[in-house]
PDB file of N, CA and C in Angstrom:
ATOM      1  N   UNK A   1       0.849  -1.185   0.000  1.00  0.00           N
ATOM      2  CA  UNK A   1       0.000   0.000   0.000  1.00  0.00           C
ATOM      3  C   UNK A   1       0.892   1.245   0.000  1.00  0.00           C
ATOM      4  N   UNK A   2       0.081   2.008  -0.926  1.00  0.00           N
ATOM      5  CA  UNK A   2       1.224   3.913  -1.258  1.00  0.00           C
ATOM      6  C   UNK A   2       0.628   4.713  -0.321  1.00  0.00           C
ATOM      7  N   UNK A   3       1.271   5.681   0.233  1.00  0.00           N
ATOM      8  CA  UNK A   3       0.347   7.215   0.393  1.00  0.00           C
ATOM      9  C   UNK A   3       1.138   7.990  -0.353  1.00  0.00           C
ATOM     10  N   UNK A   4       0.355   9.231  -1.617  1.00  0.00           N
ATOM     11  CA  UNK A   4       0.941   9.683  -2.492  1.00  0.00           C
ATOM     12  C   UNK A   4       0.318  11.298  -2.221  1.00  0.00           C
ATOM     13  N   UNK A   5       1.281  12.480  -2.160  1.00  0.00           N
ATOM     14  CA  UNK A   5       0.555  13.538  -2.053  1.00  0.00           C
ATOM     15  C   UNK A   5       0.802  14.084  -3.695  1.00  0.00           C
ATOM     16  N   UNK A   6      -0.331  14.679  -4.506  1.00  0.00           N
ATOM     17  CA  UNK A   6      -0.089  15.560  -5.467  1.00  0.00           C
ATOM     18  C   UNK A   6      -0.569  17.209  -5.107  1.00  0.00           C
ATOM     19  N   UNK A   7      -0.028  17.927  -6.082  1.00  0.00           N
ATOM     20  CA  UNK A   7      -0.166  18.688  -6.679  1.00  0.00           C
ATOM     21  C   UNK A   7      -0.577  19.375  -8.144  1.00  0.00           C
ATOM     22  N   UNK A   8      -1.341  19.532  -8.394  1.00  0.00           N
ATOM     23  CA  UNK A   8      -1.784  19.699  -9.732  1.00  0.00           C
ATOM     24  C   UNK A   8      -2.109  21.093 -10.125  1.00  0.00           C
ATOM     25  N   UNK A   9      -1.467  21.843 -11.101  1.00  0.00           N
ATOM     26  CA  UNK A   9      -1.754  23.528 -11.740  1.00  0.00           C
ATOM     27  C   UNK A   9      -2.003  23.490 -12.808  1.00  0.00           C
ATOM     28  N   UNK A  10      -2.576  24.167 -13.211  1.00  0.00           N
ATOM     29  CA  UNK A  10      -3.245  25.086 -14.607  1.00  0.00           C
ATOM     30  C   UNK A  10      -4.857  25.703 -14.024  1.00  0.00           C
ATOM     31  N   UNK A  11      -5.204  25.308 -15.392  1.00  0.00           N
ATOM     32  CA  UNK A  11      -6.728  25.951 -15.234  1.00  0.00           C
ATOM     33  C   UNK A  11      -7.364  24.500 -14.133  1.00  0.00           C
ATOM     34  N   UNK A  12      -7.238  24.617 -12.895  1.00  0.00           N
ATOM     35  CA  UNK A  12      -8.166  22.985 -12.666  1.00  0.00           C
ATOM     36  C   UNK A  12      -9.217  23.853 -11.305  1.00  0.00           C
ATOM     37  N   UNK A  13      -9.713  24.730 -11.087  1.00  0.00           N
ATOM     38  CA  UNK A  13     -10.519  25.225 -10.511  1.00  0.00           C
ATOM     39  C   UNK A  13     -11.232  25.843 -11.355  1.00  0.00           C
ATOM     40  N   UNK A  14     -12.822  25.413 -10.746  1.00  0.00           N
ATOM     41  CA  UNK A  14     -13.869  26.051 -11.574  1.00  0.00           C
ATOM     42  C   UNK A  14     -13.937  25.231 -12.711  1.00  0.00           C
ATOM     43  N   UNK A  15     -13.672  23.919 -12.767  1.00  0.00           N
ATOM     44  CA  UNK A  15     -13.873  23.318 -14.181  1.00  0.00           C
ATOM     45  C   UNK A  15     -14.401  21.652 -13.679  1.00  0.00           C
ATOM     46  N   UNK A  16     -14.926  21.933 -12.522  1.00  0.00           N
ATOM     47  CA  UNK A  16     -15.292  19.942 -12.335  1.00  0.00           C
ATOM     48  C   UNK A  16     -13.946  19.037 -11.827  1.00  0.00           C
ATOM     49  N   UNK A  17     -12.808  19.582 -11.750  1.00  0.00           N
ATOM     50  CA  UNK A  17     -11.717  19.072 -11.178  1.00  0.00           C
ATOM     51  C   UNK A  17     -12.302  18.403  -9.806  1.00  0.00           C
ATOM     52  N   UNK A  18     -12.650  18.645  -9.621  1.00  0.00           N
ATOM     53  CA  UNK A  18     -12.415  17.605  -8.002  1.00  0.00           C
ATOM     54  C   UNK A  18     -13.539  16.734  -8.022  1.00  0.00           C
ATOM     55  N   UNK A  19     -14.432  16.578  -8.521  1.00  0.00           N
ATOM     56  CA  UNK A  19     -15.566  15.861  -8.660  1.00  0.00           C
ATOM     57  C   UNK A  19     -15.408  14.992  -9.548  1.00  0.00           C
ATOM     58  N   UNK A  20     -14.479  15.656 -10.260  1.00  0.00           N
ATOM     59  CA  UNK A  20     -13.885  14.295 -11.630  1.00  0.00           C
ATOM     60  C   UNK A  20     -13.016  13.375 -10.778  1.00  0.00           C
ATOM     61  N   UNK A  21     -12.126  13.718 -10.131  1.00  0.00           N
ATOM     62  CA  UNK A  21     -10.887  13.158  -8.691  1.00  0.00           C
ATOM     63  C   UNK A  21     -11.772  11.967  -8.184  1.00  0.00           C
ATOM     64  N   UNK A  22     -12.834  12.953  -7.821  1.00  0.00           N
ATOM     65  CA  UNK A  22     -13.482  11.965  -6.849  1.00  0.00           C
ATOM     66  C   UNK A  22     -13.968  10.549  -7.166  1.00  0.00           C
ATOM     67  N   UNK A  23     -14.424  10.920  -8.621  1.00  0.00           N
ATOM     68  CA  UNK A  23     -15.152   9.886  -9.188  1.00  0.00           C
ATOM     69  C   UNK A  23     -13.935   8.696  -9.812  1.00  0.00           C
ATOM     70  N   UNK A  24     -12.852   9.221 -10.273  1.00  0.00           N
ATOM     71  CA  UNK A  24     -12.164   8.491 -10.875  1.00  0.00           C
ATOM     72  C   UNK A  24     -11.605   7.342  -9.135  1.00  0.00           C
ATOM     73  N   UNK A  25     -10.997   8.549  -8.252  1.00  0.00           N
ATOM     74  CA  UNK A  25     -10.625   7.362  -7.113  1.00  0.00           C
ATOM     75  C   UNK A  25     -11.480   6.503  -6.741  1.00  0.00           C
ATOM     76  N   UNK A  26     -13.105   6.836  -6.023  1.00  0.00           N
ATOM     77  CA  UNK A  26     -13.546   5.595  -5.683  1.00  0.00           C
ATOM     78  C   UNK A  26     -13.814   4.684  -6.373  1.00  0.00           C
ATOM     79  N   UNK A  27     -13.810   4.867  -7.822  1.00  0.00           N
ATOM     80  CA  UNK A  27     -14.271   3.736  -8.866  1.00  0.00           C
ATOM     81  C   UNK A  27     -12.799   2.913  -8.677  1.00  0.00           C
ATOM     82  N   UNK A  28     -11.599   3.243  -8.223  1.00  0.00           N
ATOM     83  CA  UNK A  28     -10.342   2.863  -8.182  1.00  0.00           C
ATOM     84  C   UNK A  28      -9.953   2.509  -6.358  1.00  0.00           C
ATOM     85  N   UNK A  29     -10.783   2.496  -5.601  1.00  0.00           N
ATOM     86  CA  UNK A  29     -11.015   2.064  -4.368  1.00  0.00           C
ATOM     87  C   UNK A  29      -9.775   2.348  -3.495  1.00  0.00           C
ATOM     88  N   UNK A  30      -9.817   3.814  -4.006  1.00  0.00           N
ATOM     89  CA  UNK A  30      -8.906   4.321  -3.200  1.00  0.00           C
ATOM     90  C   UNK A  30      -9.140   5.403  -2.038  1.00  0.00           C
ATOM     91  N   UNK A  31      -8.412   6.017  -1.235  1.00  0.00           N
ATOM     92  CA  UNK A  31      -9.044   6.595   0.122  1.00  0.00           C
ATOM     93  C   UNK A  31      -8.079   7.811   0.030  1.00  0.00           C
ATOM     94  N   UNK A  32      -8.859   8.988   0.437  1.00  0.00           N
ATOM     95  CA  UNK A  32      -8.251   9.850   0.625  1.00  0.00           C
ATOM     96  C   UNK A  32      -9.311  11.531   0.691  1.00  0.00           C
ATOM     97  N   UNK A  33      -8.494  12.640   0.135  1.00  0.00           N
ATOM     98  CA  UNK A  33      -9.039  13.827  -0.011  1.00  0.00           C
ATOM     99  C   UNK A  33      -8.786  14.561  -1.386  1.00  0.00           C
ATOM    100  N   UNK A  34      -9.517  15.272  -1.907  1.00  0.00           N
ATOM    101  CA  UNK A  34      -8.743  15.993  -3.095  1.00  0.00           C
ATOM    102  C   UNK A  34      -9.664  17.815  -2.531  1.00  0.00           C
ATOM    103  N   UNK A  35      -8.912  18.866  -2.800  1.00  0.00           N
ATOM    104  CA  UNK A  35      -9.585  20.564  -2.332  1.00  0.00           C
ATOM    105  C   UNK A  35      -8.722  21.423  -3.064  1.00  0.00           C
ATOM    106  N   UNK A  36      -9.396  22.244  -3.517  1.00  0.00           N
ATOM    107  CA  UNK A  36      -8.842  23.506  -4.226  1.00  0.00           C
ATOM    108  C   UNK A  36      -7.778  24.226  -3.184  1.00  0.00           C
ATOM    109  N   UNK A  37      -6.749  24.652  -3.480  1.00  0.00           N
ATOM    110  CA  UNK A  37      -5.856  25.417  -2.805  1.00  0.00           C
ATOM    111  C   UNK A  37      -5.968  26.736  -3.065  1.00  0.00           C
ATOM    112  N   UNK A  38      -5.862  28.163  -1.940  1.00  0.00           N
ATOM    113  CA  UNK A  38      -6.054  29.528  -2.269  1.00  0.00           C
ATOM    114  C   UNK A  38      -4.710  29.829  -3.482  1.00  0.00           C
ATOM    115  N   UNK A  39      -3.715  29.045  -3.657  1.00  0.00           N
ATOM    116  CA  UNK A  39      -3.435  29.742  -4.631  1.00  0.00           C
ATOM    117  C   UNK A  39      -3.561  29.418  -6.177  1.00  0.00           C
ATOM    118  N   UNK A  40      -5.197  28.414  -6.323  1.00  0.00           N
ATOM    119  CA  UNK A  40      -5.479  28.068  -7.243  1.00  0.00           C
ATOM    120  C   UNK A  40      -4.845  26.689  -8.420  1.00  0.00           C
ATOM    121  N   UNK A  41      -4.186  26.348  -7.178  1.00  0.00           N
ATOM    122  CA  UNK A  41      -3.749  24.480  -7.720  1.00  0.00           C
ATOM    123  C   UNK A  41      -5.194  23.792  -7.068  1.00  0.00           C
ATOM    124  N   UNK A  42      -4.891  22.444  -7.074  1.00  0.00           N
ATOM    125  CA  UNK A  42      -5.642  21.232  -6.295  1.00  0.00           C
ATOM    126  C   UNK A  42      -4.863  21.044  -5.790  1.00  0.00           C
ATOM    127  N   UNK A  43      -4.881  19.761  -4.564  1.00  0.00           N
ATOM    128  CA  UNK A  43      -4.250  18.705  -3.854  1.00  0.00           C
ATOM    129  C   UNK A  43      -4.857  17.916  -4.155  1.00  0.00           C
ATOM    130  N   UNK A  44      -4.397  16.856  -3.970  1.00  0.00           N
ATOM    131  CA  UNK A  44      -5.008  15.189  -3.911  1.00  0.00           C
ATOM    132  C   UNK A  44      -4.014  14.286  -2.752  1.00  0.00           C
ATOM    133  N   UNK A  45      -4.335  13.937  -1.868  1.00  0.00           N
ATOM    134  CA  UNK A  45      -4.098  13.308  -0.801  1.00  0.00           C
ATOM    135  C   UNK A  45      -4.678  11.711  -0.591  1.00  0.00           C
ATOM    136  N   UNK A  46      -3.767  10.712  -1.209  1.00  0.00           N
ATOM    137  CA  UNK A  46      -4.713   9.172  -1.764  1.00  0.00           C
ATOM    138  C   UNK A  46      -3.465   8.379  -1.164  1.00  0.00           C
ATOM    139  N   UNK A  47      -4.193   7.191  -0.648  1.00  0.00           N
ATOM    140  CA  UNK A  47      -3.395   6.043  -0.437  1.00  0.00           C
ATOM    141  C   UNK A  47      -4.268   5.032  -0.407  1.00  0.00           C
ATOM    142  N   UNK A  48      -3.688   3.735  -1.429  1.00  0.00           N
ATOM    143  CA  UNK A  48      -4.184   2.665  -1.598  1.00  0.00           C
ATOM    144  C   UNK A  48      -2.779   1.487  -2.369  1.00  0.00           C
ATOM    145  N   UNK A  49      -3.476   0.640  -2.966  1.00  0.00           N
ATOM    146  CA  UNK A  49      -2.412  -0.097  -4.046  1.00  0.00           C
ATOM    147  C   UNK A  49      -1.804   0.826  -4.998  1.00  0.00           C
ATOM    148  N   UNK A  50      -0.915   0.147  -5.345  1.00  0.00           N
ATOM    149  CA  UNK A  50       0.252   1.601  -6.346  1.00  0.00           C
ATOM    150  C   UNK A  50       0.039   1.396  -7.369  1.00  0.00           C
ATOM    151  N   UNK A  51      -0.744   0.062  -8.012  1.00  0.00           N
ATOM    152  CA  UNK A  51      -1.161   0.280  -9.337  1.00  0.00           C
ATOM    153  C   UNK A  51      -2.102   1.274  -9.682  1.00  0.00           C
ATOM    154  N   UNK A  52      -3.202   1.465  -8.064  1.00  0.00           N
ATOM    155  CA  UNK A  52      -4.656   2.239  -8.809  1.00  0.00           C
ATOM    156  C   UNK A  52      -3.707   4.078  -8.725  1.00  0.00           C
ATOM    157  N   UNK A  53      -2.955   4.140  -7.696  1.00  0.00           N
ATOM    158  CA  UNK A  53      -2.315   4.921  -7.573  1.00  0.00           C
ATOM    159  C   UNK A  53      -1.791   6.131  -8.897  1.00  0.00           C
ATOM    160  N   UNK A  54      -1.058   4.800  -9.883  1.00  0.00           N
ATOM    161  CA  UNK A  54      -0.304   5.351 -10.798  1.00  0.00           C
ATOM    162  C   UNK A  54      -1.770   5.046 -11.749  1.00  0.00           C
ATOM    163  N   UNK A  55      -3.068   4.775 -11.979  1.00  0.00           N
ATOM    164  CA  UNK A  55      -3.786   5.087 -12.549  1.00  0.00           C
ATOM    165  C   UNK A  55      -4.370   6.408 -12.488  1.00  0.00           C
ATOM    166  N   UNK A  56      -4.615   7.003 -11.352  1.00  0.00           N
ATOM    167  CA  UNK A  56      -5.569   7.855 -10.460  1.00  0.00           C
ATOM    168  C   UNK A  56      -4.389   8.831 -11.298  1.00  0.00           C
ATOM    169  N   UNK A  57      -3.043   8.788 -11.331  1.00  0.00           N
ATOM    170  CA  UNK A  57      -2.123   9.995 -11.651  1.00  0.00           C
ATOM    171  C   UNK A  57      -2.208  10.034 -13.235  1.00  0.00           C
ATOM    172  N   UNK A  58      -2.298   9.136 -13.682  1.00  0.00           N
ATOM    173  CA  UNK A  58      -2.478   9.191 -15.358  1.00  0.00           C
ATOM    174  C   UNK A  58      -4.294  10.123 -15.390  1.00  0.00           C
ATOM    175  N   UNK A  59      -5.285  10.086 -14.757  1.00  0.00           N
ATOM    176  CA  UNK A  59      -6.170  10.892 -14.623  1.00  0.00           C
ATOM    177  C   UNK A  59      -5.821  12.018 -14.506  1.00  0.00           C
ATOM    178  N   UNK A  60      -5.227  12.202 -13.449  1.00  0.00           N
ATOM    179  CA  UNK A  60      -5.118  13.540 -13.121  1.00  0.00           C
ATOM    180  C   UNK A  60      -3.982  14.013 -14.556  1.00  0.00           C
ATOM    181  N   UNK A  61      -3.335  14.174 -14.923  1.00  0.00           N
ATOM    182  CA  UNK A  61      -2.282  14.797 -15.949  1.00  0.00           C
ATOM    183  C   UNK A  61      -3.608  15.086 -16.708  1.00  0.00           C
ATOM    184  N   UNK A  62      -5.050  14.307 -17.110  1.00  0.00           N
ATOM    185  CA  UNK A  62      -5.655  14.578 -18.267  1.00  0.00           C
ATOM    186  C   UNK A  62      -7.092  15.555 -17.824  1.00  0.00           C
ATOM    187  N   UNK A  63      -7.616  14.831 -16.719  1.00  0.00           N
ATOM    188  CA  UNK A  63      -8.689  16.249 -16.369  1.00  0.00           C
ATOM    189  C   UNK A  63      -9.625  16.492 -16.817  1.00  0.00           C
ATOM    190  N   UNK A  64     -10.920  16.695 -16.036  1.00  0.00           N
ATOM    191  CA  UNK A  64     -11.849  17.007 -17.048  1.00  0.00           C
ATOM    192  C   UNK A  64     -11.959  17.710 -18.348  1.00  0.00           C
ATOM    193  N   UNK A  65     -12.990  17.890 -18.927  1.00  0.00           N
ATOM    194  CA  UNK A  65     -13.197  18.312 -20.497  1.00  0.00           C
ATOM    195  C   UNK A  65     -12.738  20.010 -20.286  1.00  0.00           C
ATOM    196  N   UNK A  66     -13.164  20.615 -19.257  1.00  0.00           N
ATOM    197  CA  UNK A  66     -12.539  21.872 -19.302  1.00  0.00           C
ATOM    198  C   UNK A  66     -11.522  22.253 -18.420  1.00  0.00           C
ATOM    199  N   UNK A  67     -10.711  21.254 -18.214  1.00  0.00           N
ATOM    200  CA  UNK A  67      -9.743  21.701 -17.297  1.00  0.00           C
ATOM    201  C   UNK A  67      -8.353  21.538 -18.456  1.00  0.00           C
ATOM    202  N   UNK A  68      -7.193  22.394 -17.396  1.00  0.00           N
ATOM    203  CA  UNK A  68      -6.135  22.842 -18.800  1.00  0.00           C
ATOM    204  C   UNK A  68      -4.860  22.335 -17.789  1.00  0.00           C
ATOM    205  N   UNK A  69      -4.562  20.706 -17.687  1.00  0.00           N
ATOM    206  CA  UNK A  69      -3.333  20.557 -16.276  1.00  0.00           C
ATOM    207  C   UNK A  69      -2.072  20.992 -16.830  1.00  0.00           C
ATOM    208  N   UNK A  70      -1.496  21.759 -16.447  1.00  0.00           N
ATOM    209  CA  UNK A  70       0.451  22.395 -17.009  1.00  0.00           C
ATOM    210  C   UNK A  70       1.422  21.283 -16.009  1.00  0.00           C
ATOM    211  N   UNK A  71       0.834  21.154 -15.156  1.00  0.00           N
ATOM    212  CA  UNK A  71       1.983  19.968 -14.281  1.00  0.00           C
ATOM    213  C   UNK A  71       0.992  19.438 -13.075  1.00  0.00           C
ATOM    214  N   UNK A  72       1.800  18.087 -12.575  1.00  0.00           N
ATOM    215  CA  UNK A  72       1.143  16.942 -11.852  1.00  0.00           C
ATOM    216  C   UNK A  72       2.950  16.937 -10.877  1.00  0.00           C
ATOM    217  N   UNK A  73       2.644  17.022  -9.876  1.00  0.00           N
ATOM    218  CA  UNK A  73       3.712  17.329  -8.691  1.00  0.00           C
ATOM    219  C   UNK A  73       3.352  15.905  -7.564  1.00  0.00           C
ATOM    220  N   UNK A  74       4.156  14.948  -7.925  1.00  0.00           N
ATOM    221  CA  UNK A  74       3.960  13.580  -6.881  1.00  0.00           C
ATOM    222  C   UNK A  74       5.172  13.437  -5.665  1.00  0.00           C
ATOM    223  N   UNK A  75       4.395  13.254  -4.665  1.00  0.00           N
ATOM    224  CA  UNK A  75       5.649  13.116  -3.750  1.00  0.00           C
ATOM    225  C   UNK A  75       4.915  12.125  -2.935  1.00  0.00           C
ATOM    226  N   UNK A  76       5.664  11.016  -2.499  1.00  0.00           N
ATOM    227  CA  UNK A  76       5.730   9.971  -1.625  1.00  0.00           C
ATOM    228  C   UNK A  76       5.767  10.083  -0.563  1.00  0.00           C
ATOM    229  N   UNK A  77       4.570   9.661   0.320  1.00  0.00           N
ATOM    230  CA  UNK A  77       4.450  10.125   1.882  1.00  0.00           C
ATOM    231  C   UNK A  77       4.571   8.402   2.795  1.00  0.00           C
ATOM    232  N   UNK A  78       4.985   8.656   3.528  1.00  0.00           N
ATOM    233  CA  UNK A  78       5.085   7.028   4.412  1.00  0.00           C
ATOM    234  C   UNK A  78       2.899   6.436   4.897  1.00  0.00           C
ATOM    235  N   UNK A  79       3.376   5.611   4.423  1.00  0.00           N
ATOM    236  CA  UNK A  79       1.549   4.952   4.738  1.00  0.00           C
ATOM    237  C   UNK A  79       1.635   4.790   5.595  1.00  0.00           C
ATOM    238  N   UNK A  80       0.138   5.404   5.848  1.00  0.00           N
ATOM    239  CA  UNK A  80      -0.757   5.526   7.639  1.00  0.00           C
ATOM    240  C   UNK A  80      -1.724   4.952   7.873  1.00  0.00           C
ATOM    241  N   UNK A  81      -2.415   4.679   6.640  1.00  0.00           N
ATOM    242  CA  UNK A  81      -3.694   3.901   6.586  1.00  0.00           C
ATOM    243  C   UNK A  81      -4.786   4.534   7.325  1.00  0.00           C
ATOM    244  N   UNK A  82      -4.776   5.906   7.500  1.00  0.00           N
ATOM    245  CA  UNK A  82      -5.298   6.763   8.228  1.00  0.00           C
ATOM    246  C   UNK A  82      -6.352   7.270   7.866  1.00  0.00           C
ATOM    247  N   UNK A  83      -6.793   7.028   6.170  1.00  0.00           N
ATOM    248  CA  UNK A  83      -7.761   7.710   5.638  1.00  0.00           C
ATOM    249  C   UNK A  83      -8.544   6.581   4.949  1.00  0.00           C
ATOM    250  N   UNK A  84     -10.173   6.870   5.717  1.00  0.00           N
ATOM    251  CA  UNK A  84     -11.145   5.463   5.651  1.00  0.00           C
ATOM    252  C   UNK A  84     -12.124   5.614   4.324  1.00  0.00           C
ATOM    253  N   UNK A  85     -12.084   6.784   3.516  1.00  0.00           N
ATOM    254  CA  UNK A  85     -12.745   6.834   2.025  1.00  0.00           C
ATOM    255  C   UNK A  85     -12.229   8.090   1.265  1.00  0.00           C
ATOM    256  N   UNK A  86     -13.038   8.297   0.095  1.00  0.00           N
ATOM    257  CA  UNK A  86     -12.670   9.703  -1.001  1.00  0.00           C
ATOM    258  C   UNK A  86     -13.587  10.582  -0.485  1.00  0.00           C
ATOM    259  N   UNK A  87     -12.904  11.858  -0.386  1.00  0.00           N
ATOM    260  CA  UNK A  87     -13.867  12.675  -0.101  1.00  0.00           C
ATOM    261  C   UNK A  87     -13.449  13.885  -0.702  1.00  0.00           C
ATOM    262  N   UNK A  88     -14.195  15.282  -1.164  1.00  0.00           N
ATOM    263  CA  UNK A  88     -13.948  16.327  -1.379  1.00  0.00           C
ATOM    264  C   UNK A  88     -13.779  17.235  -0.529  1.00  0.00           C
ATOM    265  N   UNK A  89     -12.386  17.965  -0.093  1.00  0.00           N
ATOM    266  CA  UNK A  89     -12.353  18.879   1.212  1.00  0.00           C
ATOM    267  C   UNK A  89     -12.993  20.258   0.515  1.00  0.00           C
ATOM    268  N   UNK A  90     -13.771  20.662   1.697  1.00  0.00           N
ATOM    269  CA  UNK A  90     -14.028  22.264   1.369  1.00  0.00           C
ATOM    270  C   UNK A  90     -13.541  23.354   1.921  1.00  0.00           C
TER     271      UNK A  90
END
């Protein structure tokens, strides 16, 4: 099991970004958070198997129909098993 923190910039606020996140992880039975950041990135905060992992990240690089991703920022966090589903932070 991974815990993976991203980062994701371009246009991905205001375009269905996180609701797309959402939908792609639990269909991928993975656990975690994804929330808009004030300086207009996302986060995504997921840990599960590293295959759905490196799926969930091939999503994110592509993004909903109106979202515009310029970069996908992955960094490897030690697993906690701390987070019990997907959810959207507000």
């Amino acid at each position: 099991m991974k815990r993976v923190h991203f980062t994701i910039t371009g246009r991905v606020q205001g375009v269905g970004f996180r609701w797309y996140v959402e939908e792609k992880a639990r269909k991928l039975n993975l656990n975690g958070f994804v929330r808009n950041r004030p300086d207009g990135d996302v986060e995504v905060l997921v840990e599960g198997k590293e295959e759905n992992i490196k799926k969930l990240e091939t999503y994110l690089w592509k993004g909903p129909a109106f979202a515009r991703v310029e970069n996908v920022v992955k960094k490897e966090e030690e697993y906690k098993g701390d987070l019990r589903e997907f959810y959207i932070s507000f």
